[in-house]
PDB file of N, CA and C in Angstrom:
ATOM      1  N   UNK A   1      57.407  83.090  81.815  1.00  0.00           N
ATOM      2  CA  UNK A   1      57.710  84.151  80.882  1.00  0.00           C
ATOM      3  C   UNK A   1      59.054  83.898  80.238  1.00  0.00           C
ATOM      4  N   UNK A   2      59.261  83.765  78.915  1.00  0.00           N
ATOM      5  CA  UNK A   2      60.579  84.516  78.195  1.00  0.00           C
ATOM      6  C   UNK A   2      61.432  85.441  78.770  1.00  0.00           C
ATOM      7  N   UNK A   3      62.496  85.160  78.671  1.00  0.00           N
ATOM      8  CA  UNK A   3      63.776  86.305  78.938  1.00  0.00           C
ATOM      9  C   UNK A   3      63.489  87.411  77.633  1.00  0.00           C
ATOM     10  N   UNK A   4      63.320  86.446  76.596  1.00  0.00           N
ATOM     11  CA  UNK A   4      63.152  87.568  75.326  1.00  0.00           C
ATOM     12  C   UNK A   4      62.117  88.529  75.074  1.00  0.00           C
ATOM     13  N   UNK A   5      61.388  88.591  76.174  1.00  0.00           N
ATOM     14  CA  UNK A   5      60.051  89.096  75.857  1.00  0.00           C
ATOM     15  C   UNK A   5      59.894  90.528  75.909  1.00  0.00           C
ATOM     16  N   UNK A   6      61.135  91.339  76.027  1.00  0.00           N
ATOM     17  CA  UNK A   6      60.901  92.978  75.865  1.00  0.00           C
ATOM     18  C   UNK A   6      61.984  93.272  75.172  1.00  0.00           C
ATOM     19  N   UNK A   7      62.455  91.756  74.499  1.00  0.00           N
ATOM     20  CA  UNK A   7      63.795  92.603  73.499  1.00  0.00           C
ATOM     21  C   UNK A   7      63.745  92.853  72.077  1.00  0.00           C
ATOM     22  N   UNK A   8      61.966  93.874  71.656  1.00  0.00           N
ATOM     23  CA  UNK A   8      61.481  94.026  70.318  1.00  0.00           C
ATOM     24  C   UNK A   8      62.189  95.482  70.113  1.00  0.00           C
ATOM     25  N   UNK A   9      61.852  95.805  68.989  1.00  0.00           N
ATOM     26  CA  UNK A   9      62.358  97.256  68.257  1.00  0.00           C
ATOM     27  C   UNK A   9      61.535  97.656  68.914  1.00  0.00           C
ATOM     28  N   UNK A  10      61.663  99.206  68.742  1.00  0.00           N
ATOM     29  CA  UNK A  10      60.835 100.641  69.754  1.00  0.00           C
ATOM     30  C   UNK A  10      60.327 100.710  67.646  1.00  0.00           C
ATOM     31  N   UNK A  11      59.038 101.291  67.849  1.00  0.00           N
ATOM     32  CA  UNK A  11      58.492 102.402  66.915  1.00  0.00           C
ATOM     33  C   UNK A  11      59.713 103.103  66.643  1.00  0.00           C
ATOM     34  N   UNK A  12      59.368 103.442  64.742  1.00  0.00           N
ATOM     35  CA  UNK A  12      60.632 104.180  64.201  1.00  0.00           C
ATOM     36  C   UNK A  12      59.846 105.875  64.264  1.00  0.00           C
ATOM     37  N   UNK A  13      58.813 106.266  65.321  1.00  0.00           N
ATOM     38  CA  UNK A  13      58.772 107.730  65.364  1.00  0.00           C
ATOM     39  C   UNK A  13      58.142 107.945  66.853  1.00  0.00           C
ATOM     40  N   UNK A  14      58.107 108.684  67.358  1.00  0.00           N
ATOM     41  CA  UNK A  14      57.541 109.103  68.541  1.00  0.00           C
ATOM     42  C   UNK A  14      56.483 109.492  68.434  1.00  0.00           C
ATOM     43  N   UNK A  15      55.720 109.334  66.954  1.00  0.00           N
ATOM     44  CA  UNK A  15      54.446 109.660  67.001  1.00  0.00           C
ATOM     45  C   UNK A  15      53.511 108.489  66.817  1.00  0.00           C
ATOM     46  N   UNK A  16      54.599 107.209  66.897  1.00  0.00           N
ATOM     47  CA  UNK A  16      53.738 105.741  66.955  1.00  0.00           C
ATOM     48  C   UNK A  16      52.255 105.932  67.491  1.00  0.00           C
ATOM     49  N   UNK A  17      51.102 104.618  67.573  1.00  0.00           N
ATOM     50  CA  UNK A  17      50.223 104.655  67.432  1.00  0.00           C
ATOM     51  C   UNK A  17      50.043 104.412  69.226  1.00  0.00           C
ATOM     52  N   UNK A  18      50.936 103.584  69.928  1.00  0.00           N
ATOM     53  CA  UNK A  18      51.101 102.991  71.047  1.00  0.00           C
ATOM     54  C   UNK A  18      52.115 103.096  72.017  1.00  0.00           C
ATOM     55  N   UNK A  19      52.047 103.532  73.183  1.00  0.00           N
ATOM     56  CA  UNK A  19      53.748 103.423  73.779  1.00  0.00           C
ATOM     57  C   UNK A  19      53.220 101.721  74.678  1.00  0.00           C
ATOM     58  N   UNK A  20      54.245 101.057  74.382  1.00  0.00           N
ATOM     59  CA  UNK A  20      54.177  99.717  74.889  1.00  0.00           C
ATOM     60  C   UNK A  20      55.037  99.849  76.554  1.00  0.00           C
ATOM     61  N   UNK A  21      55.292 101.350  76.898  1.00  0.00           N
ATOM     62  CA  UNK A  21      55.777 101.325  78.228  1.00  0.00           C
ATOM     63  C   UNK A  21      54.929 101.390  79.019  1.00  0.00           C
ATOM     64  N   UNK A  22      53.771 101.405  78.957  1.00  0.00           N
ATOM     65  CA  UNK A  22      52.990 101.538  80.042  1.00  0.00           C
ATOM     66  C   UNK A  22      51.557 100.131  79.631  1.00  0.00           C
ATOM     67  N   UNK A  23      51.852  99.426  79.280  1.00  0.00           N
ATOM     68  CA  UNK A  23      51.065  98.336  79.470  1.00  0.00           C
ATOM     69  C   UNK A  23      50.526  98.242  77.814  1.00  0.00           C
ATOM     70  N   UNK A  24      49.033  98.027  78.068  1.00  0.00           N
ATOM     71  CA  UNK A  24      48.538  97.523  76.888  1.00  0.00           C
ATOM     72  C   UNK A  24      48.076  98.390  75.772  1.00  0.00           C
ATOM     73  N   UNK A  25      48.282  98.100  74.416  1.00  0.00           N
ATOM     74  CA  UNK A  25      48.195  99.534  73.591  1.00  0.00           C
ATOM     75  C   UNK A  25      46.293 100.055  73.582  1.00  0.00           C
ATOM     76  N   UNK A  26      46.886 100.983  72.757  1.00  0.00           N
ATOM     77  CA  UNK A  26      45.488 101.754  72.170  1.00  0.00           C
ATOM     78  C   UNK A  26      45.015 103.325  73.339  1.00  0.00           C
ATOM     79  N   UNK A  27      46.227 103.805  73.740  1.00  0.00           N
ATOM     80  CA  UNK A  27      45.995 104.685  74.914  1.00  0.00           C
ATOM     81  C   UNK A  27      46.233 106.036  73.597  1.00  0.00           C
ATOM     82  N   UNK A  28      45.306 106.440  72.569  1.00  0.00           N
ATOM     83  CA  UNK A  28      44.754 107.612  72.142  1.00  0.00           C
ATOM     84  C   UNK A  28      43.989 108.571  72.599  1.00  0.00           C
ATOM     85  N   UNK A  29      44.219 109.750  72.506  1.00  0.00           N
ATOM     86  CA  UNK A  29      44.139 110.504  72.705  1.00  0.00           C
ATOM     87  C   UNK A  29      42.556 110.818  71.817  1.00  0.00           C
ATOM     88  N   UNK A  30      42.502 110.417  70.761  1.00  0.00           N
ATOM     89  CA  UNK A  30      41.531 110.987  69.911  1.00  0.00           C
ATOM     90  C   UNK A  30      40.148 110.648  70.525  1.00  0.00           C
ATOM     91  N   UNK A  31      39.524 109.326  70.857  1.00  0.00           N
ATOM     92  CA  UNK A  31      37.961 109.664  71.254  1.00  0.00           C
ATOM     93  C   UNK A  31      37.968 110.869  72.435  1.00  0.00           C
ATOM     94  N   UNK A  32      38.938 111.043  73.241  1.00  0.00           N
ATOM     95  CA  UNK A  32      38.716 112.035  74.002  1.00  0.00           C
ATOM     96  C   UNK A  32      38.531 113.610  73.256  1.00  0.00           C
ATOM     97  N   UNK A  33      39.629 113.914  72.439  1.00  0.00           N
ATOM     98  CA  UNK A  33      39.209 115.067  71.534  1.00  0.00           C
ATOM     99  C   UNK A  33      38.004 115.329  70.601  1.00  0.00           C
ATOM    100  N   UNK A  34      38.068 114.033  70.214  1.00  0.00           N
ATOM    101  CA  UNK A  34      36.431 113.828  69.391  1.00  0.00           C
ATOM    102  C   UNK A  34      35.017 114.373  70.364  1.00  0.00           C
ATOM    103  N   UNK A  35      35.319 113.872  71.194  1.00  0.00           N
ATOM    104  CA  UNK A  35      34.050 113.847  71.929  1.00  0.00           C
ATOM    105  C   UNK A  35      33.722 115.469  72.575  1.00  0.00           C
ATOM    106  N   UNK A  36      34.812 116.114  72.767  1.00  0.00           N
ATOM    107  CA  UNK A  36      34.906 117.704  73.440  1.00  0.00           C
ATOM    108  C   UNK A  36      34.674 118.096  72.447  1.00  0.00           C
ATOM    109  N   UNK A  37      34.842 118.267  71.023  1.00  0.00           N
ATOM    110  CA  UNK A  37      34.630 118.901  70.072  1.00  0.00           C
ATOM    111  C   UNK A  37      33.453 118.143  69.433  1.00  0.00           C
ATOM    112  N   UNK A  38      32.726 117.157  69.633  1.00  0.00           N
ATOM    113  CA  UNK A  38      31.631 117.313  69.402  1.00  0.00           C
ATOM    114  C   UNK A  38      30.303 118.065  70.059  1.00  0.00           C
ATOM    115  N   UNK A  39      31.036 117.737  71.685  1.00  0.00           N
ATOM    116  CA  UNK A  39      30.228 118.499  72.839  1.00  0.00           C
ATOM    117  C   UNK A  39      29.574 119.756  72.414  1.00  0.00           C
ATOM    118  N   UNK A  40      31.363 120.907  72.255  1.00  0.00           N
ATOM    119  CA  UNK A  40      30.886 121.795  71.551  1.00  0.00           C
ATOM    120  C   UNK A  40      30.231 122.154  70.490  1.00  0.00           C
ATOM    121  N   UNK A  41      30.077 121.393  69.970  1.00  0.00           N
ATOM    122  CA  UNK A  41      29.788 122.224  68.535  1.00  0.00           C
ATOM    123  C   UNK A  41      28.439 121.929  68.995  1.00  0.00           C
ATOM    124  N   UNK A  42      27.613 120.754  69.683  1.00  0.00           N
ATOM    125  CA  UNK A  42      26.143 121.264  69.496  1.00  0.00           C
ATOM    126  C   UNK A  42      25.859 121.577  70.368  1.00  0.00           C
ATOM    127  N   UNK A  43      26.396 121.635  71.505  1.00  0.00           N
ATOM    128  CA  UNK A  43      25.987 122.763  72.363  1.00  0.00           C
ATOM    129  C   UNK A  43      25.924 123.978  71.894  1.00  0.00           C
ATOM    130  N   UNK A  44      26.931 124.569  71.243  1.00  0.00           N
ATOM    131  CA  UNK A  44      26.894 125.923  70.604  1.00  0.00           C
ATOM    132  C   UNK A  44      25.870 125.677  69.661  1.00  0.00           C
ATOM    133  N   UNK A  45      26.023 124.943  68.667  1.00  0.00           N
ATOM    134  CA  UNK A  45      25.093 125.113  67.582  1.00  0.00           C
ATOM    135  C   UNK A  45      23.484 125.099  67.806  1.00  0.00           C
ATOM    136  N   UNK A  46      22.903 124.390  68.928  1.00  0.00           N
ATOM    137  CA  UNK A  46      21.431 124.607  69.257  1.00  0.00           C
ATOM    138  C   UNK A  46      21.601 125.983  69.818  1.00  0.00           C
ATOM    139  N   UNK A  47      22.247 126.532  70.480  1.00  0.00           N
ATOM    140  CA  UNK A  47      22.241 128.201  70.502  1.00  0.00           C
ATOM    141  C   UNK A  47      22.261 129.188  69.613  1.00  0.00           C
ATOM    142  N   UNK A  48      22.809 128.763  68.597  1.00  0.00           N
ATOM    143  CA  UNK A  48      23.431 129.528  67.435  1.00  0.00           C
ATOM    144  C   UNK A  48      21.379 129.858  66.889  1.00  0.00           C
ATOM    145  N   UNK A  49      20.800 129.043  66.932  1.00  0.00           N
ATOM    146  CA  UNK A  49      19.196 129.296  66.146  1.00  0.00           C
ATOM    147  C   UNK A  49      18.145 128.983  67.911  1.00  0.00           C
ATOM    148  N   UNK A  50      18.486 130.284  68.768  1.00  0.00           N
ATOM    149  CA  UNK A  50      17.335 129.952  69.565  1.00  0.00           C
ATOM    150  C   UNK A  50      16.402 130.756  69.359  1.00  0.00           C
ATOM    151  N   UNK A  51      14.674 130.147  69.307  1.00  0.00           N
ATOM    152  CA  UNK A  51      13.575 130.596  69.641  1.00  0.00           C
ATOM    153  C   UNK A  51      13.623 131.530  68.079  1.00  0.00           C
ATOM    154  N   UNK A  52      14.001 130.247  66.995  1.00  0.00           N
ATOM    155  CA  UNK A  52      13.761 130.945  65.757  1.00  0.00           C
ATOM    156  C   UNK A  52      14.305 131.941  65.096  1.00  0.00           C
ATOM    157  N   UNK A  53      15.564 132.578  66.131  1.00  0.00           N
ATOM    158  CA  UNK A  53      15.738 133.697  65.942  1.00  0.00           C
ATOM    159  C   UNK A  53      17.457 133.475  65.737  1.00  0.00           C
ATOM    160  N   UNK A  54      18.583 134.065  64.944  1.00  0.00           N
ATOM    161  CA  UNK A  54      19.943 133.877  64.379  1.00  0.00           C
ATOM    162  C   UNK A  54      20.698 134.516  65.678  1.00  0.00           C
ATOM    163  N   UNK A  55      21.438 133.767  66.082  1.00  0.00           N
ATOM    164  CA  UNK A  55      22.330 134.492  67.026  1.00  0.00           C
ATOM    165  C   UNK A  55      24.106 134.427  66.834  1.00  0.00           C
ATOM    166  N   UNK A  56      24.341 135.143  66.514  1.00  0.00           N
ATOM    167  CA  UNK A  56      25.402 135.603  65.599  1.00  0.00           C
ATOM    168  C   UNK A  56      26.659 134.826  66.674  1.00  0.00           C
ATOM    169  N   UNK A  57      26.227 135.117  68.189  1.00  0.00           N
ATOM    170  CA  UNK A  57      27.305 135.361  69.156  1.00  0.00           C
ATOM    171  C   UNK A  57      27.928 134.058  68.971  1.00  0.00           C
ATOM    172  N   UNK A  58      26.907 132.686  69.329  1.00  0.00           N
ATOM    173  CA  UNK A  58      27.675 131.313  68.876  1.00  0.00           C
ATOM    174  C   UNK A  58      28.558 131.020  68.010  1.00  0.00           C
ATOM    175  N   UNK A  59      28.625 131.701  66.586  1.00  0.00           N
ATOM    176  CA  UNK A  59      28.971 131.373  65.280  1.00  0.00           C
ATOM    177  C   UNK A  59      30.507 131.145  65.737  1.00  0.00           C
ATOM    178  N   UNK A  60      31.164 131.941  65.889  1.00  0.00           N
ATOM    179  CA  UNK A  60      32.796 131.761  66.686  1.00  0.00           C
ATOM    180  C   UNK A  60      32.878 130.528  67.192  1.00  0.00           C
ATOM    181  N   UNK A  61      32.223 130.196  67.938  1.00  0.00           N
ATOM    182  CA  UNK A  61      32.011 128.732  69.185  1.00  0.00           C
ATOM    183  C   UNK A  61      31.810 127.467  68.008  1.00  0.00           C
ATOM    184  N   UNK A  62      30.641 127.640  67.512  1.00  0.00           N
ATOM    185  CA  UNK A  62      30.461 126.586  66.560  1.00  0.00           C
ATOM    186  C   UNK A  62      31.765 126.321  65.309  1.00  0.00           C
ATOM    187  N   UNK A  63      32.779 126.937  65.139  1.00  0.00           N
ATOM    188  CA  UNK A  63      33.733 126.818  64.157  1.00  0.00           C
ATOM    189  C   UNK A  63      34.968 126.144  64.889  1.00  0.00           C
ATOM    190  N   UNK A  64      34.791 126.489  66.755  1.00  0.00           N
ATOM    191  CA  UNK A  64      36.428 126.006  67.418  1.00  0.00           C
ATOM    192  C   UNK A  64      35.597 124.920  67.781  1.00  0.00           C
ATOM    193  N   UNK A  65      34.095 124.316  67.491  1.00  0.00           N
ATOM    194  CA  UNK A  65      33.871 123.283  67.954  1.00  0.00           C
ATOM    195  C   UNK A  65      33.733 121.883  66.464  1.00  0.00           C
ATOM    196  N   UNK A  66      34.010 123.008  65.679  1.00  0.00           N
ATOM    197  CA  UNK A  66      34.302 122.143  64.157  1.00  0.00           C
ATOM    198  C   UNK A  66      35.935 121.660  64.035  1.00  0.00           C
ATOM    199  N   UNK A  67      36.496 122.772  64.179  1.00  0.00           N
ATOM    200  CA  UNK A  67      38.080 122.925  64.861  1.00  0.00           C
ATOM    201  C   UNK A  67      38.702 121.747  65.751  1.00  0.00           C
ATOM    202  N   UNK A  68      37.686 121.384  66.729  1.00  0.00           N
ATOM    203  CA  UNK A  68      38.303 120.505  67.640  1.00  0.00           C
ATOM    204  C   UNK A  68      37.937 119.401  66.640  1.00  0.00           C
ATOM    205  N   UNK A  69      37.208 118.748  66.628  1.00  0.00           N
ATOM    206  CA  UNK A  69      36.880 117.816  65.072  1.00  0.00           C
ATOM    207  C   UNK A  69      37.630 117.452  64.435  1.00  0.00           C
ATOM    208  N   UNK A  70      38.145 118.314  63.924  1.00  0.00           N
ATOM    209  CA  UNK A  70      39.282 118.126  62.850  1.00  0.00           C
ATOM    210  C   UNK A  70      40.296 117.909  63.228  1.00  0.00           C
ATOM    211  N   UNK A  71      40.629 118.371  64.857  1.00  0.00           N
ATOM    212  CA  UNK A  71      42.479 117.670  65.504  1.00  0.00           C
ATOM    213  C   UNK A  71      41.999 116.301  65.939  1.00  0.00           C
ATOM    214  N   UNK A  72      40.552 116.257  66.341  1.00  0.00           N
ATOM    215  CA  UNK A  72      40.542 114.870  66.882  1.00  0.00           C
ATOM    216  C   UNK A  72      40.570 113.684  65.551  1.00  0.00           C
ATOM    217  N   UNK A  73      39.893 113.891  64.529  1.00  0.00           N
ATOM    218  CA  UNK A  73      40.281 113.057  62.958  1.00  0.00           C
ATOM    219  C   UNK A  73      41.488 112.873  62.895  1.00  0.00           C
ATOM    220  N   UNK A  74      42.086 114.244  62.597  1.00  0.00           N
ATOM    221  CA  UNK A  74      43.520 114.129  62.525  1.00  0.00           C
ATOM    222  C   UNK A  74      44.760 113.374  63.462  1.00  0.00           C
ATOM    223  N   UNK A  75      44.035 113.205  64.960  1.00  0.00           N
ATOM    224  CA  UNK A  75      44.963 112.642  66.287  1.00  0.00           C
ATOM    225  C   UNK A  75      44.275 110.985  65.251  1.00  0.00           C
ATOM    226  N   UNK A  76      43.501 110.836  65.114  1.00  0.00           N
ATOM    227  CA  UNK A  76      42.813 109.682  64.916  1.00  0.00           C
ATOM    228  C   UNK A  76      43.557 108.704  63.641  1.00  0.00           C
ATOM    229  N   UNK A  77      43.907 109.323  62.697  1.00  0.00           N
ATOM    230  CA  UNK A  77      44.216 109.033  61.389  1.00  0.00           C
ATOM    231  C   UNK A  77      45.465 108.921  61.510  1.00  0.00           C
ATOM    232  N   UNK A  78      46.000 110.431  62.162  1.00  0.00           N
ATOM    233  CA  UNK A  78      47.509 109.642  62.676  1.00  0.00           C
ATOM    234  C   UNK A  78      48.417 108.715  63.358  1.00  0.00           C
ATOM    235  N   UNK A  79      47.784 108.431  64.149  1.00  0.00           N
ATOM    236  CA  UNK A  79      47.379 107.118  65.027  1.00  0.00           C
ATOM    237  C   UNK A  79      47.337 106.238  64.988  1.00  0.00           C
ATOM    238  N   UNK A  80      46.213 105.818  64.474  1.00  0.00           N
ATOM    239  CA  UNK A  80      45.144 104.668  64.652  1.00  0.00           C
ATOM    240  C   UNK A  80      45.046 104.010  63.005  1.00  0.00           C
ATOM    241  N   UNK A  81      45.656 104.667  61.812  1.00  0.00           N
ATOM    242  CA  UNK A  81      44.871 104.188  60.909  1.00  0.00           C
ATOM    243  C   UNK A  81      46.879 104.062  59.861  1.00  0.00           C
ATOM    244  N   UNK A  82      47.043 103.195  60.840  1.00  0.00           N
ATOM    245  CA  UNK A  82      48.487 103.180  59.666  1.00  0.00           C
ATOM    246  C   UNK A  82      48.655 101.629  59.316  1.00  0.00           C
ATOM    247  N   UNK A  83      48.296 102.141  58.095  1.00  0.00           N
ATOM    248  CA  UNK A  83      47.849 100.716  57.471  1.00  0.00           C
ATOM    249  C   UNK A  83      48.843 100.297  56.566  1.00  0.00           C
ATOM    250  N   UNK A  84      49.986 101.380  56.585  1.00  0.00           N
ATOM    251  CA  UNK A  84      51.069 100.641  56.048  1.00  0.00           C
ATOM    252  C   UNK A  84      52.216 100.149  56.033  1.00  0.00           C
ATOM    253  N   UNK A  85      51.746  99.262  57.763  1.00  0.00           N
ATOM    254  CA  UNK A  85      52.486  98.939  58.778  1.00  0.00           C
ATOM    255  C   UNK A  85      53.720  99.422  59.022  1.00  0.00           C
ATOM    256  N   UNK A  86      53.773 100.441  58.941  1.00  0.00           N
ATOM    257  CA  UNK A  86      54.694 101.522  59.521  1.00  0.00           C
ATOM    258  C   UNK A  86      54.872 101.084  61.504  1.00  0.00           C
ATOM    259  N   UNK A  87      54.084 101.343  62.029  1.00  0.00           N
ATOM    260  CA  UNK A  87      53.533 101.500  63.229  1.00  0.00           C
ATOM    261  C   UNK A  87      53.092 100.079  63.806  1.00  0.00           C
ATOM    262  N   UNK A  88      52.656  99.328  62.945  1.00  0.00           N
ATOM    263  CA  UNK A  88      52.365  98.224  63.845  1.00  0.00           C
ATOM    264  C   UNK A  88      52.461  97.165  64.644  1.00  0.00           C
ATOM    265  N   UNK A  89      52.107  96.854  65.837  1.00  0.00           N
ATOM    266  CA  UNK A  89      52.614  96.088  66.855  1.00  0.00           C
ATOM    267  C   UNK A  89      53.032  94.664  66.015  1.00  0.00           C
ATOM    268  N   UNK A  90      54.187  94.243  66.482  1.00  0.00           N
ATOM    269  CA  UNK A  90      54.448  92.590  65.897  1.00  0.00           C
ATOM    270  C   UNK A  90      53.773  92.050  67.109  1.00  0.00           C
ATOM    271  N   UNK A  91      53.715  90.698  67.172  1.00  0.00           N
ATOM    272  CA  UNK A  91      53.042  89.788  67.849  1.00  0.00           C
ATOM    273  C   UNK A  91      54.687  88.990  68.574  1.00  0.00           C
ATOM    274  N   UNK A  92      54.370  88.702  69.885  1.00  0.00           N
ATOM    275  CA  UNK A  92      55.929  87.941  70.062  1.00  0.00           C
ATOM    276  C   UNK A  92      55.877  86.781  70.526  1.00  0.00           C
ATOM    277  N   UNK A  93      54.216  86.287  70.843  1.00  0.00           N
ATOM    278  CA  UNK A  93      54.104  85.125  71.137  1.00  0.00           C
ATOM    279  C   UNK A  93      54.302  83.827  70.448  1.00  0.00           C
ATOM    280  N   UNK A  94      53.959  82.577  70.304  1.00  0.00           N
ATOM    281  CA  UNK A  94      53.914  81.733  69.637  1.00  0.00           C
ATOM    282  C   UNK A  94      52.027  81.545  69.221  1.00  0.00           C
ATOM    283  N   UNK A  95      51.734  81.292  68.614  1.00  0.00           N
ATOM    284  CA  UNK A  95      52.203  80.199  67.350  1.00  0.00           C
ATOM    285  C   UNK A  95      52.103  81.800  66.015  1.00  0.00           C
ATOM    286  N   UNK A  96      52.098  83.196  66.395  1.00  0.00           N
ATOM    287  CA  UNK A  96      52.186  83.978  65.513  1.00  0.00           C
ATOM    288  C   UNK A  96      53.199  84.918  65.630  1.00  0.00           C
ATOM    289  N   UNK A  97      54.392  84.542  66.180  1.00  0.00           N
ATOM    290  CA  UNK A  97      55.717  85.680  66.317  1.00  0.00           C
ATOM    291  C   UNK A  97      55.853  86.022  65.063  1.00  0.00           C
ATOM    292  N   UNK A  98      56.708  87.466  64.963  1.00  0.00           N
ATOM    293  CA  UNK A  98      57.095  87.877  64.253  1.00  0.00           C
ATOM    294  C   UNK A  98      56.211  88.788  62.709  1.00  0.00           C
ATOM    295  N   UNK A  99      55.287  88.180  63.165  1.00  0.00           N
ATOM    296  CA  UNK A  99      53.962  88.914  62.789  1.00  0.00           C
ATOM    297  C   UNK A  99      52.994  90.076  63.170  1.00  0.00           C
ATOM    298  N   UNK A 100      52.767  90.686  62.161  1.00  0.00           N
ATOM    299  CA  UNK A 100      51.714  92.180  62.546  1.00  0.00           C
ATOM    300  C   UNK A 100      50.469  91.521  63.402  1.00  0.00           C
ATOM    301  N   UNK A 101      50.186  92.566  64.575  1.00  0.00           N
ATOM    302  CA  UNK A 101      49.046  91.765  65.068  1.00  0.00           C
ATOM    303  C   UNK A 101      47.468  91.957  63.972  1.00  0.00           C
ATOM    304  N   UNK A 102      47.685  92.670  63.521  1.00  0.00           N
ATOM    305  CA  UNK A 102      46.590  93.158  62.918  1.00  0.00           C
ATOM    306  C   UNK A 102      46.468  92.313  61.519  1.00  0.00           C
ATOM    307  N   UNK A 103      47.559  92.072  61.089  1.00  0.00           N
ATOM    308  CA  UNK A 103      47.286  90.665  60.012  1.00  0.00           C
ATOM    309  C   UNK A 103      46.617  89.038  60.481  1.00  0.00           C
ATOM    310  N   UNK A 104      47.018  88.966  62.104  1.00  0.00           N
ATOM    311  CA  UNK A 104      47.202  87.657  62.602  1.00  0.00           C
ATOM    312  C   UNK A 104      45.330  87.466  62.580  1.00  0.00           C
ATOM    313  N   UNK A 105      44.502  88.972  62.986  1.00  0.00           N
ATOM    314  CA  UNK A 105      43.556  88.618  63.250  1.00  0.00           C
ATOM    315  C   UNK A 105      42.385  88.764  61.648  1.00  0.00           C
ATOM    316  N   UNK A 106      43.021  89.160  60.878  1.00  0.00           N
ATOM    317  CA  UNK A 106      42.323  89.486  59.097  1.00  0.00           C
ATOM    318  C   UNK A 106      42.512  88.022  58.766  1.00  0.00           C
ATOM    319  N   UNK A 107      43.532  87.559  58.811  1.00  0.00           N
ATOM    320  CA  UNK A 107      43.816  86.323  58.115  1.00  0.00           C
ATOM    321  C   UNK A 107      44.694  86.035  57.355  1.00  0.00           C
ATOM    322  N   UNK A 108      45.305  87.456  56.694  1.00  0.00           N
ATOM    323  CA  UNK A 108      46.207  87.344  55.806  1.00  0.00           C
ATOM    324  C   UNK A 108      47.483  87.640  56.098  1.00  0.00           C
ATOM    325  N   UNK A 109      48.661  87.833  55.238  1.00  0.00           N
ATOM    326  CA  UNK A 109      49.939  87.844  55.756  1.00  0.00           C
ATOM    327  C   UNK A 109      50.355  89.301  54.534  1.00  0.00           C
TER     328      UNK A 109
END
């Protein structure tokens, strides 16, 4: 191993995409929110029309399960989708230091 190998910049926000203190990135939060708020919503929503008949009581349920949806996009986009390398990991190895990892594997620079 390098001596130099943990002496990169930190993310310029605390809302980076990755904390590189605890090992390897991509520890989001969002498929987990995605997935509870999809849970809900069709769980509620096959209730919302049972046995043909409108049931008003779900309608509440089905909107905090649209609700969760929309923080999990939003955890997602904020995250995961910063494409203007704001956020993104450099590479510190050889033969691609100093480089976005996410360019190293597109092709381009």
């Amino acid at each position: 191993m390098s001596g130099g190998y943990h002496d990169h910049d930190d993310h310029p926000s605390p809302w980076g995409p990755h904390d590189w203190g605890h090992g390897a990135p991509h520890n989001s939060w969002s498929p987990l929110v995605m997935s509870i708020g999809i849970g809900v919503f069709l769980l509620t929503f096959g209730g919302l029309f049972s046995f043909g008949e409108f049931d008003m009581w779900y309608l509440p349920l089905v909107i905090v399960g649209i609700a969760v949806i929309g923080i999990g996009l939003f955890v997602w986009w904020r995250q995961d989708m910063s494409f203007d390398g704001t956020y993104e990991p450099i590479s510190t190895g050889v033969p691609f230091k100093h480089i976005q990892i996410r360019k190293v594997g597109c092709g381009y620079s």
